[in-house]
N, C-alpha and C. Protein backbone atom coordinates (compact mmCIF):
# COMPACT_ATOMS: atom_id res chain seq x y z
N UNK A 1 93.04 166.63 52.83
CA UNK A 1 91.77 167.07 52.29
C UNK A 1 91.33 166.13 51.17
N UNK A 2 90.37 166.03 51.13
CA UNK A 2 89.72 165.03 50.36
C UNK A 2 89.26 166.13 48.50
N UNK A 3 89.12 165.34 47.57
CA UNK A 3 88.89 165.72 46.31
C UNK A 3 87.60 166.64 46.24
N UNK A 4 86.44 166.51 46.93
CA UNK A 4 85.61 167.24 47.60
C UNK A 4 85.58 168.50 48.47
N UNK A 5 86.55 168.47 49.47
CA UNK A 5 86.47 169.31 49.99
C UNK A 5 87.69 170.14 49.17
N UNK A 6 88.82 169.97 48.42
CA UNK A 6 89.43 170.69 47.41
C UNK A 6 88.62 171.54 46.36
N UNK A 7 87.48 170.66 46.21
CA UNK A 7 86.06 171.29 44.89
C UNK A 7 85.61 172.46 45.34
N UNK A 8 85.17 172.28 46.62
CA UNK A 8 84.89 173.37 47.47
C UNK A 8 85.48 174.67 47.69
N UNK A 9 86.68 174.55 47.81
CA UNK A 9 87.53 175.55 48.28
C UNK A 9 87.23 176.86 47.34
N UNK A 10 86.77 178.36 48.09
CA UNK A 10 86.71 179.14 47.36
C UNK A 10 87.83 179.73 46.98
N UNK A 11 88.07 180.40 46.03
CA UNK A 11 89.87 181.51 45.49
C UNK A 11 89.43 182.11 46.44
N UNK A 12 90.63 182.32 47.21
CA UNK A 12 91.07 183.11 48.36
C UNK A 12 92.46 182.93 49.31
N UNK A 13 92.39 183.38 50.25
CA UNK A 13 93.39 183.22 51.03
C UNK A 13 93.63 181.72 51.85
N UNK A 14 92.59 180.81 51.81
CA UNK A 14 93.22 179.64 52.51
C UNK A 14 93.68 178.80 51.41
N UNK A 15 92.97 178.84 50.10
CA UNK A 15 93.36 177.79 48.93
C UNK A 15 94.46 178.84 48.96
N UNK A 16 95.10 179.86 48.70
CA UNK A 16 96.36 180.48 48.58
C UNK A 16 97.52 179.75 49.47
N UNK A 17 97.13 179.72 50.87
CA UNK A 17 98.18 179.01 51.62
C UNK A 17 98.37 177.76 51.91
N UNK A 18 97.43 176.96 50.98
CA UNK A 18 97.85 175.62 50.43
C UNK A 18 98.29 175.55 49.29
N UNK A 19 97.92 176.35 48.91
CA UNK A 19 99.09 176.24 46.92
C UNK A 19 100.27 176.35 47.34
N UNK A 20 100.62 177.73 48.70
CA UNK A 20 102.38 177.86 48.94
C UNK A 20 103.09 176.52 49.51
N UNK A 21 102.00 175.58 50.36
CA UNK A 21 102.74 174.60 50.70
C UNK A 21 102.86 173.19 50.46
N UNK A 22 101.63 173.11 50.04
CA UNK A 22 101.36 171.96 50.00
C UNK A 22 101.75 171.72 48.28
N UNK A 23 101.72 172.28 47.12
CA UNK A 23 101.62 172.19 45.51
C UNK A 23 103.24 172.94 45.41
N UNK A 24 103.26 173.98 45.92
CA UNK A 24 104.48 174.85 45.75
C UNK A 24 106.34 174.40 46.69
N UNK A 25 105.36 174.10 47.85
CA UNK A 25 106.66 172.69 48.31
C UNK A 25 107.28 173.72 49.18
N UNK A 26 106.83 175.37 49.76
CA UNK A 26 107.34 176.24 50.24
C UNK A 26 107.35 176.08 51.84
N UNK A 27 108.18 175.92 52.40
CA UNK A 27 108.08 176.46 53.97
C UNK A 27 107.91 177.72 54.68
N UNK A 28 106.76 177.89 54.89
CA UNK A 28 106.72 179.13 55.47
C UNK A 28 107.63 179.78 56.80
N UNK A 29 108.15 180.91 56.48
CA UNK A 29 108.79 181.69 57.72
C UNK A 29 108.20 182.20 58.92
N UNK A 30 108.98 182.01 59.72
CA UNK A 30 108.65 182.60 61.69
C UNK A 30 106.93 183.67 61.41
N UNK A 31 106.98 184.47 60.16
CA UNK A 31 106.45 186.12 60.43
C UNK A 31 105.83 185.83 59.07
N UNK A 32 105.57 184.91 58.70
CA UNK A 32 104.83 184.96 56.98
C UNK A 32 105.37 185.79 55.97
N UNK A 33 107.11 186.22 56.48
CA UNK A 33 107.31 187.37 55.13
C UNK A 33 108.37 186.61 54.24
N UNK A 34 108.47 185.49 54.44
CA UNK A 34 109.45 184.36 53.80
C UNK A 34 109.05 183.06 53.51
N UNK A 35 109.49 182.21 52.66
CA UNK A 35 109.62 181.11 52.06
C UNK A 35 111.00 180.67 52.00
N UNK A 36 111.24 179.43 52.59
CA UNK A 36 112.11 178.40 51.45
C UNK A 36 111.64 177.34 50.79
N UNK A 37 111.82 177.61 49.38
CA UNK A 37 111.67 176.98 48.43
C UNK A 37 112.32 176.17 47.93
N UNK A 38 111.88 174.83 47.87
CA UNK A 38 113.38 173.65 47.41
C UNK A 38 113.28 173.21 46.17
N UNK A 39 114.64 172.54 45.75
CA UNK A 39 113.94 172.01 44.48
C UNK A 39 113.48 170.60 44.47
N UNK A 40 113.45 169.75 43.73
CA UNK A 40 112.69 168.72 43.91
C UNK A 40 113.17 167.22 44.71
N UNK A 41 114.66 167.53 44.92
CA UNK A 41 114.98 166.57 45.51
C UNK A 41 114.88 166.66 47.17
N UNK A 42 115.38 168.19 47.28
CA UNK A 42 115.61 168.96 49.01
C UNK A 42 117.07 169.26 48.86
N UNK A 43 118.02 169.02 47.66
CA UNK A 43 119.46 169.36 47.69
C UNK A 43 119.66 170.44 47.60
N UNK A 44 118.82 171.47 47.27
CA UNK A 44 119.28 172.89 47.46
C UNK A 44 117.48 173.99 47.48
N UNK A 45 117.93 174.97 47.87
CA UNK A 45 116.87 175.94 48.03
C UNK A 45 116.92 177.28 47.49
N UNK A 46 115.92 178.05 47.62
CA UNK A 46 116.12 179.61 47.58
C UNK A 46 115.37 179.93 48.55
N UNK A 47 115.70 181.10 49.14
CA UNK A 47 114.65 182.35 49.79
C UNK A 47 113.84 183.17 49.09
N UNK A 48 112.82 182.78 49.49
CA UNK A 48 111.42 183.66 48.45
C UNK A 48 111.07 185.12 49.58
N UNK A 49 111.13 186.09 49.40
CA UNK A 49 110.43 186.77 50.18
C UNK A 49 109.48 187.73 49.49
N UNK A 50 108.81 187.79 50.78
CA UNK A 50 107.25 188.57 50.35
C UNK A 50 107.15 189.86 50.37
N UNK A 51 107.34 190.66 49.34
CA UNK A 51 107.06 192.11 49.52
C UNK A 51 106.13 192.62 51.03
N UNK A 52 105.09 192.19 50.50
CA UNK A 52 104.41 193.35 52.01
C UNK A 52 104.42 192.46 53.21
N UNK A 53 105.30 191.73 53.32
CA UNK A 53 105.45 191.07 55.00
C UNK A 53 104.14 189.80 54.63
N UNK A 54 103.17 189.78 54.05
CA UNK A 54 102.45 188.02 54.50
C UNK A 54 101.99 187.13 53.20
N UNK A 55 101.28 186.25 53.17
CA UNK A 55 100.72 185.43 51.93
C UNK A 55 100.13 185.79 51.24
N UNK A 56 99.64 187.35 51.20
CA UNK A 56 99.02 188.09 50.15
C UNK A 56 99.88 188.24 49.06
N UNK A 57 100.97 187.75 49.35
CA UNK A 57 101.80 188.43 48.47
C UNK A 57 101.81 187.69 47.01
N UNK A 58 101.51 186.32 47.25
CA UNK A 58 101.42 185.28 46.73
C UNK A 58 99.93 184.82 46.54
N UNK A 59 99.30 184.96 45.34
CA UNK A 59 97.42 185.04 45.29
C UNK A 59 97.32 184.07 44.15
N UNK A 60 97.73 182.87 43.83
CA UNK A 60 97.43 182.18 42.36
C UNK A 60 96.06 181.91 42.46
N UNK A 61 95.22 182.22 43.31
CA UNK A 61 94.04 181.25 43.12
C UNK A 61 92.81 182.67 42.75
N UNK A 62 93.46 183.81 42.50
CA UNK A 62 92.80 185.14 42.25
C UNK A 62 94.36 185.96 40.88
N UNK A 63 95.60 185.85 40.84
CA UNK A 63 95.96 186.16 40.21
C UNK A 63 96.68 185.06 39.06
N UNK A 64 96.24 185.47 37.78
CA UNK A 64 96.42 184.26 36.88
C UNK A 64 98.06 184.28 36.33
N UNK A 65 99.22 185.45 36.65
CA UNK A 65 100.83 185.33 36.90
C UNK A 65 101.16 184.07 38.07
N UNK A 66 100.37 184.41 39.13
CA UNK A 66 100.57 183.32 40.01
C UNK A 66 100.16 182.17 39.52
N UNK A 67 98.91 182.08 39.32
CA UNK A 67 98.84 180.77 39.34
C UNK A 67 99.42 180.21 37.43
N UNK A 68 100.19 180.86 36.95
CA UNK A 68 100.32 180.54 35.97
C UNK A 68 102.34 179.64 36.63
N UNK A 69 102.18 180.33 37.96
CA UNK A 69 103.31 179.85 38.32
C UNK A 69 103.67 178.70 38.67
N UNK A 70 102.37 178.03 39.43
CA UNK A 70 102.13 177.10 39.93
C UNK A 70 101.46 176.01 38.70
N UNK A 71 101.27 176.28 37.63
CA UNK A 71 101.08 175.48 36.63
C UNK A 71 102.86 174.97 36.06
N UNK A 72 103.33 176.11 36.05
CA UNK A 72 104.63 175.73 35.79
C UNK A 72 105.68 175.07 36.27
N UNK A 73 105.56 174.79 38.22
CA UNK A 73 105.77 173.78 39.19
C UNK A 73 104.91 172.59 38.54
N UNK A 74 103.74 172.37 37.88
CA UNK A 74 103.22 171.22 38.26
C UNK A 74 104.13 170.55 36.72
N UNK A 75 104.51 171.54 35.60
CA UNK A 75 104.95 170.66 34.59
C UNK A 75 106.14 170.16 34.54
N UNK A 76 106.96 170.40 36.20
CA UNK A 76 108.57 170.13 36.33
C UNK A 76 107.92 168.39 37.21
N UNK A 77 107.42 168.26 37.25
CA UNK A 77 106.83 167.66 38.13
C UNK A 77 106.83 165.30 37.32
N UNK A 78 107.14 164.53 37.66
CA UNK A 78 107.26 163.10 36.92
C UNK A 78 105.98 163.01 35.76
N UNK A 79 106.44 162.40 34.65
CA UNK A 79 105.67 162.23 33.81
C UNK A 79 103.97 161.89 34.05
N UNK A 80 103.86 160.78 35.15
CA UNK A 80 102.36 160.46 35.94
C UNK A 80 101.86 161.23 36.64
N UNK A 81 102.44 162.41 37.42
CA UNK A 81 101.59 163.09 37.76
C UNK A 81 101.24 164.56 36.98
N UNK A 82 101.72 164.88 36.31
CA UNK A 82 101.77 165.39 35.10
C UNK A 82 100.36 165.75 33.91
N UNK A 83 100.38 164.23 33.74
CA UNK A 83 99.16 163.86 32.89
C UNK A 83 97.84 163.58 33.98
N UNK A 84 98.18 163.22 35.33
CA UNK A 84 97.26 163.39 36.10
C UNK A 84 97.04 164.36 36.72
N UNK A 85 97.53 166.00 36.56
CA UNK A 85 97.31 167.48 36.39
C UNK A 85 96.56 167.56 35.38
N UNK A 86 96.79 167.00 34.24
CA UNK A 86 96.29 167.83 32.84
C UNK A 86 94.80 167.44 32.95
N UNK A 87 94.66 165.94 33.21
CA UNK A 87 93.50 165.75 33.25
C UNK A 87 92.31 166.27 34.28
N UNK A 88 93.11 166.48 35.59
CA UNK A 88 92.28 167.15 36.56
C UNK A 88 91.76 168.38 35.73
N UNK A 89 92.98 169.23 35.34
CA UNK A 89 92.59 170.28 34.64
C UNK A 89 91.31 170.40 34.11
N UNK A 90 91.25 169.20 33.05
CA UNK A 90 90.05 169.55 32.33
C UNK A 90 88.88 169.24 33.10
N UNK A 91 88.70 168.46 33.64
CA UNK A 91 87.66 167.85 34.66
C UNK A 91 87.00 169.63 35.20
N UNK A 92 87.92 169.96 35.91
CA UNK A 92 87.80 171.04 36.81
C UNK A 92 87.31 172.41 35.98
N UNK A 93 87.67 172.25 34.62
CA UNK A 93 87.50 173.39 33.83
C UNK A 93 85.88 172.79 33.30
N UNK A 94 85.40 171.83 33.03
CA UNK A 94 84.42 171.34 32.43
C UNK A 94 83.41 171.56 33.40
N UNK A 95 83.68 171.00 34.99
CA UNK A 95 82.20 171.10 35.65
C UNK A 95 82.28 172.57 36.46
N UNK A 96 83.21 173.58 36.74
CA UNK A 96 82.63 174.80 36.20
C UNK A 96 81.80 175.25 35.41
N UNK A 97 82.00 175.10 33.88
CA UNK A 97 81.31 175.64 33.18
C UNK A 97 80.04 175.04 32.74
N UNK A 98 80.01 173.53 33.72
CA UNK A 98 78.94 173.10 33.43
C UNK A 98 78.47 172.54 32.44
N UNK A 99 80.02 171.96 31.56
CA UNK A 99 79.87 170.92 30.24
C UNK A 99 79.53 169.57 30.80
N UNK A 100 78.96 169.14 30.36
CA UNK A 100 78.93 167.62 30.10
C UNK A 100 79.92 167.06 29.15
N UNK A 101 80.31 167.42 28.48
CA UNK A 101 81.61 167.30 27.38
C UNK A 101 82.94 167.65 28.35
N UNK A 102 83.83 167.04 28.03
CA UNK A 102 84.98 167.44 28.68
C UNK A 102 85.59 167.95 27.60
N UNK A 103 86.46 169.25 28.18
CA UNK A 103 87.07 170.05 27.15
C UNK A 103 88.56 169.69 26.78
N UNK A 104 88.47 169.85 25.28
CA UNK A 104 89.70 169.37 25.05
C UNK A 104 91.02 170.28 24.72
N UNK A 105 92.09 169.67 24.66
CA UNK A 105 93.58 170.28 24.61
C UNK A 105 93.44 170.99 23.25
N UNK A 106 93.80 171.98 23.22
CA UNK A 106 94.23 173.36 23.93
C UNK A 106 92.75 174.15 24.05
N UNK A 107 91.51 174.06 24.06
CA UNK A 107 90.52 174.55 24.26
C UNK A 107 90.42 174.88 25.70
N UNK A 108 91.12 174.28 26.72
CA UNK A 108 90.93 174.23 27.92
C UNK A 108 91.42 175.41 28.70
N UNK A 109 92.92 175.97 28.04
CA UNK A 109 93.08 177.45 28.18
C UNK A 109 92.42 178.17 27.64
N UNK A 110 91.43 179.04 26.99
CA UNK A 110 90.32 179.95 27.11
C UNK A 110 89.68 179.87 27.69
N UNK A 111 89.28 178.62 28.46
CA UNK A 111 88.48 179.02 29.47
C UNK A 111 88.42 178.79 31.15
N UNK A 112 90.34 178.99 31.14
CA UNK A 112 91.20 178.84 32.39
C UNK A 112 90.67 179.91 33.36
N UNK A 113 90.00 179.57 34.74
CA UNK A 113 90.65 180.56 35.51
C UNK A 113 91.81 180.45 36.73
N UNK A 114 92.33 180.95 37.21
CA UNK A 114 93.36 180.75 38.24
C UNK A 114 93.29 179.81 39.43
N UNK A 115 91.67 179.40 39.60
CA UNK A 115 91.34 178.80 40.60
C UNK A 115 91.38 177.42 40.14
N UNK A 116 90.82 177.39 39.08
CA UNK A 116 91.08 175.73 37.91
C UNK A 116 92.33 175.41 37.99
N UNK A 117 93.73 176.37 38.02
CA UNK A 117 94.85 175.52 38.33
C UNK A 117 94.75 174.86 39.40
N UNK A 118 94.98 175.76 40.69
CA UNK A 118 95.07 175.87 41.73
C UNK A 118 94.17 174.14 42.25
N UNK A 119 93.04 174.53 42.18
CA UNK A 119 92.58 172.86 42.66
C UNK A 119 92.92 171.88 41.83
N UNK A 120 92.96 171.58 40.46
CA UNK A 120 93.61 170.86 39.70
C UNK A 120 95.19 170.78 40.25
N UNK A 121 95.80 171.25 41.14
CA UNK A 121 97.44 170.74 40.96
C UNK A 121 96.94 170.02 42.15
N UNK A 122 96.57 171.39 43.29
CA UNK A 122 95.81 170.84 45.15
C UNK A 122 95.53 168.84 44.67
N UNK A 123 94.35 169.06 43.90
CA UNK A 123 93.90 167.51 44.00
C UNK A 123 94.74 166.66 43.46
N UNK A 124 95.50 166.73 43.04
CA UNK A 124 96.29 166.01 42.46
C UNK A 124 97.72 165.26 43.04
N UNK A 125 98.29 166.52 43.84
CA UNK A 125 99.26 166.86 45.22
C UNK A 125 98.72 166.04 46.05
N UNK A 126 97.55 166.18 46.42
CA UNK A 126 96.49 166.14 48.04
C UNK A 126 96.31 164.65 47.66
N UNK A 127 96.01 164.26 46.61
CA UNK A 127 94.92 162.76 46.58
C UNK A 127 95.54 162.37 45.28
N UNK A 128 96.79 161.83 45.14
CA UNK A 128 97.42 160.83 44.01
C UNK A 128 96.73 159.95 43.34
N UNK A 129 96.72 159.82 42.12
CA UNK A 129 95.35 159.21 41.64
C UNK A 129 94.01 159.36 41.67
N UNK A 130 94.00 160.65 41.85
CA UNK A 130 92.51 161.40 42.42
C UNK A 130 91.57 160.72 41.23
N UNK A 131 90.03 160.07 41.48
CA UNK A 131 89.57 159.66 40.48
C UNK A 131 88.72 160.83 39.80
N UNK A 132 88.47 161.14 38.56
CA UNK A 132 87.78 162.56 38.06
C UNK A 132 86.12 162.20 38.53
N UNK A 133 85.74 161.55 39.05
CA UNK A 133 84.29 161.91 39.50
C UNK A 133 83.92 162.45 40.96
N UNK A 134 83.32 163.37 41.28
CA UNK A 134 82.98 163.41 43.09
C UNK A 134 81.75 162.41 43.00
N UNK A 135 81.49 162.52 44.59
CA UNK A 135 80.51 162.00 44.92
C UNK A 135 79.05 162.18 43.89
N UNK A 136 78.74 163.71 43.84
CA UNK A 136 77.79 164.14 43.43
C UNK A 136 77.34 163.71 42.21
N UNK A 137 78.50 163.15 41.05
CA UNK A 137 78.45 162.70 39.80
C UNK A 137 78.49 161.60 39.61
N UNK A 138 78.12 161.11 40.62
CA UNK A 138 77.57 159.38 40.18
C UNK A 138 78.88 158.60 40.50
């Protein structure tokens, strides 16, 4: 997916089941009521399972525990892509709200929502070196 069509993505259930796999690094199970989850090399795992049997179970891009989870994957994550999270971050938090100013550290959490992680890690995961402008912004 392109940095664009990540912009796009509404909070819901399909940006949900790309946070589990694609940002979160989870393999989904036979029946959607499981995950294995690795750690960063693939040398070892856990079993995640899902209370009510599917990917609802798991909502970062509508619940801000979740996606506060997936902020916390992105800070285990190499120093470069890291700072190229933080910055998506703000990007993503700014043309929401429709600054022309980009917002700065720590201002940028008050005016977090769950979905601002969520595509901020996505674009970042999805498109390495993602550049902070879309099309639309010149």
């Amino acid at each position: 997916m392109t940095h664009d069509e990540i912009d796009k993505l509404e909070a819901g259930p399909e940006l949900d089941a790309l946070m589990t796999t694609e940002v979160m690094g989870w393999e989904k199970g036979p029946e959607w009521n499981w995950y294995l989850q690795w750690n960063q090399d693939h040398s070892d795992y856990r079993v995640r399972i899902l209370d009510g049997g599917g990917p609802d179970d798991f909502m970062p891009s509508t619940d801000i525990a979740a996606a506060w989870e997936v902020h916390k994957t992105m800070q285990k994550r190499p120093f470069s892509v890291r700072r190229q999270y933080h910055a998506m971050l703000q990007h993503v938090v700014s043309r929401r709200i429709k600054s022309s100013w980009v917002i700065s550290w720590p201002d940028v959490f008050g005016l977090i929502e769950p979905e601002d992680i969520c595509r901020a890690a996505l674009i970042v995961v999805m498109n390495p070196l993602a550049v902070t402008k879309t099309k639309d912004e010149g």
